[in-house]
C-alpha atoms as a PDB file:
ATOM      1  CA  UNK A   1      10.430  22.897   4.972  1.00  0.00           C
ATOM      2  CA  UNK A   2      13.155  25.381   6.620  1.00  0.00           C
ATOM      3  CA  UNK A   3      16.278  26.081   4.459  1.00  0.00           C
ATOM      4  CA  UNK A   4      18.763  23.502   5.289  1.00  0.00           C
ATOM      5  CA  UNK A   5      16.773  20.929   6.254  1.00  0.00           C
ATOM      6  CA  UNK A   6      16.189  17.553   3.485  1.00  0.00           C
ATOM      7  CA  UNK A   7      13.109  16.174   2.872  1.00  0.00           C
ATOM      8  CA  UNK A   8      12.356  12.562   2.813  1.00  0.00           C
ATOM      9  CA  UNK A   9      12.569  10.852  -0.449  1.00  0.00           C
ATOM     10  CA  UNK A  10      10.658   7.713  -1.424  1.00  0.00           C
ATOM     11  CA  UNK A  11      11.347   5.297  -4.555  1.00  0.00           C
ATOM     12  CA  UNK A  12       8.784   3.803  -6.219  1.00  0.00           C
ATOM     13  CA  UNK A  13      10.498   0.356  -7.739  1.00  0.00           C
ATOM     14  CA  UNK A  14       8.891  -2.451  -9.902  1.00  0.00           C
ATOM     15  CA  UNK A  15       9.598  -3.740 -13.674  1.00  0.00           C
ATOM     16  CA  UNK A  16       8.062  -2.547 -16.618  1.00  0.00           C
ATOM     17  CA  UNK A  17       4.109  -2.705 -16.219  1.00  0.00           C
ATOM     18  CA  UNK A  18       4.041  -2.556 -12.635  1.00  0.00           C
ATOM     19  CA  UNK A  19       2.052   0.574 -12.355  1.00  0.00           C
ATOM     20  CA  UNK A  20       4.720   2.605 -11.276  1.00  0.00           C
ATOM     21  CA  UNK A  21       3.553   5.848 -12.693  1.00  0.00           C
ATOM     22  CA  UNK A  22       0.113   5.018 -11.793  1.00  0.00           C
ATOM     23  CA  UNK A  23       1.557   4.669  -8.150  1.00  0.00           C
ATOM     24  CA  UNK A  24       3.388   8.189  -8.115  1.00  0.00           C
ATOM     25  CA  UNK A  25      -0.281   9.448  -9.218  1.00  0.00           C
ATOM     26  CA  UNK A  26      -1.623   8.312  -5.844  1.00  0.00           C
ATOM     27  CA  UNK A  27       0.934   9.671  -3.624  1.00  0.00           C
ATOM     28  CA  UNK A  28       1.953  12.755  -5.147  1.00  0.00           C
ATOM     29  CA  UNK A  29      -2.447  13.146  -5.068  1.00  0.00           C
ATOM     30  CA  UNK A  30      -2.300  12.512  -2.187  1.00  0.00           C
ATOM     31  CA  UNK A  31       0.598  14.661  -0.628  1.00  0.00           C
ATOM     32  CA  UNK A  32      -1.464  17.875  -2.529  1.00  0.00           C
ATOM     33  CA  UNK A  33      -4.412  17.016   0.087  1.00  0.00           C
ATOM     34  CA  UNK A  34      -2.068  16.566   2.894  1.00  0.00           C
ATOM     35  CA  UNK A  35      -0.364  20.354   2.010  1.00  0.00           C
ATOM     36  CA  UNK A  36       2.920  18.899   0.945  1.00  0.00           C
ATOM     37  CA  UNK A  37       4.989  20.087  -1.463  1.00  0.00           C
ATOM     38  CA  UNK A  38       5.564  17.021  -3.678  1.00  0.00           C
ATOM     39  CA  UNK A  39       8.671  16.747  -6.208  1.00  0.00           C
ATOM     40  CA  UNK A  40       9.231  13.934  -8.534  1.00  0.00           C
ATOM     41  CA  UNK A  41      11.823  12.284 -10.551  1.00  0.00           C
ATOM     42  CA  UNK A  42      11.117   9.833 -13.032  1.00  0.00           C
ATOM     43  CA  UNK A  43      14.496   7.171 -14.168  1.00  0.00           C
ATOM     44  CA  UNK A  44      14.136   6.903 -17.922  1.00  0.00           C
ATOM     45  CA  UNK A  45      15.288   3.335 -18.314  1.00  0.00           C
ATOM     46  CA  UNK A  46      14.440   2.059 -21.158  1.00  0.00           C
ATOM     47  CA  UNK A  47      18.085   3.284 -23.032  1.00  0.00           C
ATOM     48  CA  UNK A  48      18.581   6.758 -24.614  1.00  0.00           C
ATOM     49  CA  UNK A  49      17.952  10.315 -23.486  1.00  0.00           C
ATOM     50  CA  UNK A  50      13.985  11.138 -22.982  1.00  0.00           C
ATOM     51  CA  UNK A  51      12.305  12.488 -25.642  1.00  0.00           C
ATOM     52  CA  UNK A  52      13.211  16.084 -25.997  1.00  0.00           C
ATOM     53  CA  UNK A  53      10.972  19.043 -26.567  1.00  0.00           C
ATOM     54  CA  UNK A  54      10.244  19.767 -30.669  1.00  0.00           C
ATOM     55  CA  UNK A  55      13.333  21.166 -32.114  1.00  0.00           C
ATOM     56  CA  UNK A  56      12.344  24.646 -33.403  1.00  0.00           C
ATOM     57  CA  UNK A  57      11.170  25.873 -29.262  1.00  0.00           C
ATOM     58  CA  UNK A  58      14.145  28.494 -28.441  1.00  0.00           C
ATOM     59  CA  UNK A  59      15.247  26.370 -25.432  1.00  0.00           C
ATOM     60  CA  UNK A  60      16.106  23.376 -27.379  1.00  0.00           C
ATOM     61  CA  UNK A  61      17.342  25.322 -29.912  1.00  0.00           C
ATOM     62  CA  UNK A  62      19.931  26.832 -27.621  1.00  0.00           C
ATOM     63  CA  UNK A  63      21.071  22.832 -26.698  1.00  0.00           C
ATOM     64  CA  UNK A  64      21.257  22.114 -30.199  1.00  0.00           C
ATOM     65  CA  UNK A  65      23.991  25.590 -30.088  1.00  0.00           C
ATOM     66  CA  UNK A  66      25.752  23.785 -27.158  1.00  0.00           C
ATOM     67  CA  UNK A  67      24.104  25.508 -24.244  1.00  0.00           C
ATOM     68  CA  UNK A  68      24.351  22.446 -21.658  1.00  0.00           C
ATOM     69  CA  UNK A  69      21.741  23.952 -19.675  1.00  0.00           C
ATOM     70  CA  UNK A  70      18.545  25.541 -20.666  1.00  0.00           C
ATOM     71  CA  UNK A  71      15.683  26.657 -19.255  1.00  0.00           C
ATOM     72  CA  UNK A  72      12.237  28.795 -20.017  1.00  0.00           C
ATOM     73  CA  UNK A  73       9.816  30.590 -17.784  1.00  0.00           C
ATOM     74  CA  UNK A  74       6.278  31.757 -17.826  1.00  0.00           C
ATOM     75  CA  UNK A  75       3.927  32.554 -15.258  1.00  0.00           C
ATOM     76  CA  UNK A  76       5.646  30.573 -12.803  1.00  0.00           C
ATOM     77  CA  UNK A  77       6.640  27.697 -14.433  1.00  0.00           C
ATOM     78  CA  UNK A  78      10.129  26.802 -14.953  1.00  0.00           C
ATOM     79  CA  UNK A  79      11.247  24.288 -17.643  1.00  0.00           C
ATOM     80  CA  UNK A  80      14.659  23.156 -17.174  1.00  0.00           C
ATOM     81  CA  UNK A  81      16.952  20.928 -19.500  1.00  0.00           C
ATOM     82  CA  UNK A  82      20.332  19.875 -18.162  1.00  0.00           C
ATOM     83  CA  UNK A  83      22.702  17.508 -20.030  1.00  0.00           C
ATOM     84  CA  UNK A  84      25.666  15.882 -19.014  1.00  0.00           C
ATOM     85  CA  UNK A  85      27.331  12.811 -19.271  1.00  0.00           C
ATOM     86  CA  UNK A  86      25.838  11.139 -16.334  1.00  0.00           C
ATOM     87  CA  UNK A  87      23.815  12.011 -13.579  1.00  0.00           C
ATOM     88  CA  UNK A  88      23.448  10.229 -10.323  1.00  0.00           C
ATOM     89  CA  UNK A  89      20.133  10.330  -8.232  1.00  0.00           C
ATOM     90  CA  UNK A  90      21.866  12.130  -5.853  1.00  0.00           C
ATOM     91  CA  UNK A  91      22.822  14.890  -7.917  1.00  0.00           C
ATOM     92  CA  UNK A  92      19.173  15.233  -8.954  1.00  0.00           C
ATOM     93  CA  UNK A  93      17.944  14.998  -5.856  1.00  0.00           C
ATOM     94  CA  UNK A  94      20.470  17.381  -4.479  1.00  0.00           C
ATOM     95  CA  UNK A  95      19.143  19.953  -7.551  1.00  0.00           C
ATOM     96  CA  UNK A  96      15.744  19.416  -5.795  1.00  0.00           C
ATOM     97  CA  UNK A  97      16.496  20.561  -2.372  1.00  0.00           C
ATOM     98  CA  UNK A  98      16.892  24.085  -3.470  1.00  0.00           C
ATOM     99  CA  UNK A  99      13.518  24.183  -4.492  1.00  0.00           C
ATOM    100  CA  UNK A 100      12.331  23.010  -0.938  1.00  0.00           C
ATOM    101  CA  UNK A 101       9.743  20.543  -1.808  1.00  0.00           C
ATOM    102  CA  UNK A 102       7.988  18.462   1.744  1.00  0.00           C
ATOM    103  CA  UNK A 103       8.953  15.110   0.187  1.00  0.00           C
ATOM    104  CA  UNK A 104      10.629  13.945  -3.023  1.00  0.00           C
ATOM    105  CA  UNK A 105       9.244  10.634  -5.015  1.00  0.00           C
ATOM    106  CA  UNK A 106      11.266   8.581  -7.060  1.00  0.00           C
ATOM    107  CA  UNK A 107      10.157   6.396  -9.879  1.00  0.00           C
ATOM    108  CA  UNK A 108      13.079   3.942 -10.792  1.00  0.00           C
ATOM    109  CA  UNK A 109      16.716   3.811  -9.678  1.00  0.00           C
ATOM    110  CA  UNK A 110      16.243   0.378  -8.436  1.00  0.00           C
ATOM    111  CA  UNK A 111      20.047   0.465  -6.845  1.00  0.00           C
ATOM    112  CA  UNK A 112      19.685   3.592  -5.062  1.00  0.00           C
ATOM    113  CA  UNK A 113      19.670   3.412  -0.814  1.00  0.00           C
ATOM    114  CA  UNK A 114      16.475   5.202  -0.415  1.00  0.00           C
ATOM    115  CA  UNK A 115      13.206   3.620   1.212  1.00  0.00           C
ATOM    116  CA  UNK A 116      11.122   1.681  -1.502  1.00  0.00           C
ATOM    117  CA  UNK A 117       7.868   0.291  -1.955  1.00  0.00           C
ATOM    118  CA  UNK A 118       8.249  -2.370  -4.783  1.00  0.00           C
ATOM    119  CA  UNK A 119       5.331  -3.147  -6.678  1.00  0.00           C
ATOM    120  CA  UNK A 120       4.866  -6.396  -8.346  1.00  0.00           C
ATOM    121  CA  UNK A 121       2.895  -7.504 -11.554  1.00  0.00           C
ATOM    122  CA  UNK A 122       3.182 -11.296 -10.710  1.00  0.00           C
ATOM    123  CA  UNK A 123       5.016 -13.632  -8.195  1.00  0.00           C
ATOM    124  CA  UNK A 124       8.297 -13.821 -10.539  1.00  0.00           C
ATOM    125  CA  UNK A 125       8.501 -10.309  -9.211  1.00  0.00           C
ATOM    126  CA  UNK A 126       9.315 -10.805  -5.846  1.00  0.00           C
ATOM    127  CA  UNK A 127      12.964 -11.450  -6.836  1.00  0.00           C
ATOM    128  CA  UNK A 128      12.822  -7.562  -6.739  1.00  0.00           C
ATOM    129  CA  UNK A 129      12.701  -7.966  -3.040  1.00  0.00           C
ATOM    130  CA  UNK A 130      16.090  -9.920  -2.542  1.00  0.00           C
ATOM    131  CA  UNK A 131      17.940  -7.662  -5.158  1.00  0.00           C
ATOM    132  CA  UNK A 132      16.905  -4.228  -3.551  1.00  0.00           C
ATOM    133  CA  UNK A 133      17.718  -2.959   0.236  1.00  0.00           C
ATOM    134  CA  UNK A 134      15.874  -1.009   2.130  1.00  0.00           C
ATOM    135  CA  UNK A 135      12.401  -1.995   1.115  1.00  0.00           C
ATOM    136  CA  UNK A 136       9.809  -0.505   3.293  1.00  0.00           C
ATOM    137  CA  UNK A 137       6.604  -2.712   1.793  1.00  0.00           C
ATOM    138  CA  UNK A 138       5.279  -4.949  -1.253  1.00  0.00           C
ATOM    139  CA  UNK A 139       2.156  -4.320  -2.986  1.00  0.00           C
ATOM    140  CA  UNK A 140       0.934  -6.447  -5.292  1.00  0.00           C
ATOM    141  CA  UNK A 141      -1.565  -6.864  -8.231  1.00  0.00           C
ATOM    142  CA  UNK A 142      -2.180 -10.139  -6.852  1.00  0.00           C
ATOM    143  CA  UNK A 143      -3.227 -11.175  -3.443  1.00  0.00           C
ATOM    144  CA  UNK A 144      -1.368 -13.899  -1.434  1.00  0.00           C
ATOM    145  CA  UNK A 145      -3.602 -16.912  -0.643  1.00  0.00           C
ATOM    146  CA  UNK A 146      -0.810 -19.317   0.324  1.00  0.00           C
ATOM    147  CA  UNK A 147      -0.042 -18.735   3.649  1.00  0.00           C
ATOM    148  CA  UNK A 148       2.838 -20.078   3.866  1.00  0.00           C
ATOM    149  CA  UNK A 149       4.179 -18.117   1.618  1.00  0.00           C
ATOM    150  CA  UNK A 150       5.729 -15.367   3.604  1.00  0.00           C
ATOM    151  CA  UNK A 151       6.968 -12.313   1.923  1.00  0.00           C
ATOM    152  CA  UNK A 152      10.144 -10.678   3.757  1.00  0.00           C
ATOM    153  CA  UNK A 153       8.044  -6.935   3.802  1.00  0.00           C
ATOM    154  CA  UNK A 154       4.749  -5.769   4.691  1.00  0.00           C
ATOM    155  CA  UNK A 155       2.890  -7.016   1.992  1.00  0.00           C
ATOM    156  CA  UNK A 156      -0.561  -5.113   0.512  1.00  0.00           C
ATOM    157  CA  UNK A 157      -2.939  -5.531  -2.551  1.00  0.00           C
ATOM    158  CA  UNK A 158      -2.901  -2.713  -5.135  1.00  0.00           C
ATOM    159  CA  UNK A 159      -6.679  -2.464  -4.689  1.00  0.00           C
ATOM    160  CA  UNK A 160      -6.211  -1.549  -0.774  1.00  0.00           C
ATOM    161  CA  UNK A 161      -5.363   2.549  -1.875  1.00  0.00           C
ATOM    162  CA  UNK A 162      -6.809   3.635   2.594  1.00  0.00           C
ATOM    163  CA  UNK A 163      -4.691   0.779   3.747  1.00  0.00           C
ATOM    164  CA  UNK A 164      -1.358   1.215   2.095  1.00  0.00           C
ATOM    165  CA  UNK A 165      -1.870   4.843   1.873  1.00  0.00           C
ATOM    166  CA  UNK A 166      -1.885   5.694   5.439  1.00  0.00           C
ATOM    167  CA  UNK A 167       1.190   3.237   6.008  1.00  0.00           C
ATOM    168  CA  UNK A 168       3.256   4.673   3.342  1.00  0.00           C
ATOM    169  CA  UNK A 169       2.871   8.139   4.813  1.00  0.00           C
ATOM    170  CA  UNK A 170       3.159   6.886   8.821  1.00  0.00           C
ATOM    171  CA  UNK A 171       6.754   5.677   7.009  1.00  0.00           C
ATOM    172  CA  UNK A 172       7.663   8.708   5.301  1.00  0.00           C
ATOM    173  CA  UNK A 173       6.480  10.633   8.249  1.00  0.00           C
ATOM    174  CA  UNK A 174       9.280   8.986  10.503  1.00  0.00           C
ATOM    175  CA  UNK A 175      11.780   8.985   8.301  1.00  0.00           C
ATOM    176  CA  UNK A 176      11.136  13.614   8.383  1.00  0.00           C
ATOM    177  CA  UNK A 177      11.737  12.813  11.864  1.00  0.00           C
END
């Protein structure tokens, strides 16, 4: 990606169970065989910070002493810890860009303006679709077989990886554009 330019950044949305990490799996696989640079971000929303790293490594020792940010190195891997009272997906996101990744996936941050694919566990989900904008396609751990049953987005199975797949990306694609 040349320096200045932002990278397309895709949520991945659903409740609790929906296969959401699973998901990321598949597309950040799948960006690795298409020679993208994938980043991710991951909300933790279940309440609380994420579980920190054990308590006697130097870097979290150095939080514990009040250091707000932290980070280790080795052999090209950078471990970074940053805390603050809030932080907004676009902060994170804007943190990202100076690393220049080819496309940034999100797991979570169902309010955020991005694209999303929402994935849903049942058909109680699809309330997800009225609560969220910009929702690019539904897939589904179900299939549909009431036809007239429309959902308001493309609409795939979770089993269809080739068909979805190639959408998703077409979508991302345009939105680089």
């Amino acid at each position: 990606m040349a320096m200045g330019q932002h990278c397309p950044v895709l949520q991945i949305i659903g409740y609790k169970n929906s296969g959401k990490t699973t998901f990321m799996e598949k597309l950040i696989k799948k960006s690795s065989c298409l020679g993208l640079q994938a980043a991710s971000v991951k909300h933790h929303g279940h309440g609380g910070e994420p579980a920190k790293e054990r308590a006697d490594k130097d870097s979290c020792r150095h939080q514990e002493a009040g250091a707000f940010l932290s980070s280790v190195e080795g052999s090209g891997m950078l471990q970074l810890q940053a805390s603050k009272t809030r932080w907004d997906l676009e902060e994170i996101i804007e943190l990202y860009h100076h690393f220049h990744p080819d496309i940034i996936f999100v797991e979570g941050y169902k309010n955020a303006a991005y694209p999303k694919i929402v994935l849903l566990r049942n058909q109680e989900d699809e309330l997800l679709l009225d609560q969220c904008t910009n929702v690019i396609c539904a897939i589904s751990h179900y299939k549909n077989t009431d036809e007239k049953r429309r959902l308001p987005v493309r609409h795939f199975f979770m089993q269809d990886d080739a068909e979805y797949i190639d959408y998703i990306f077409q979508k991302v694609r345009r939105q680089d554009e």
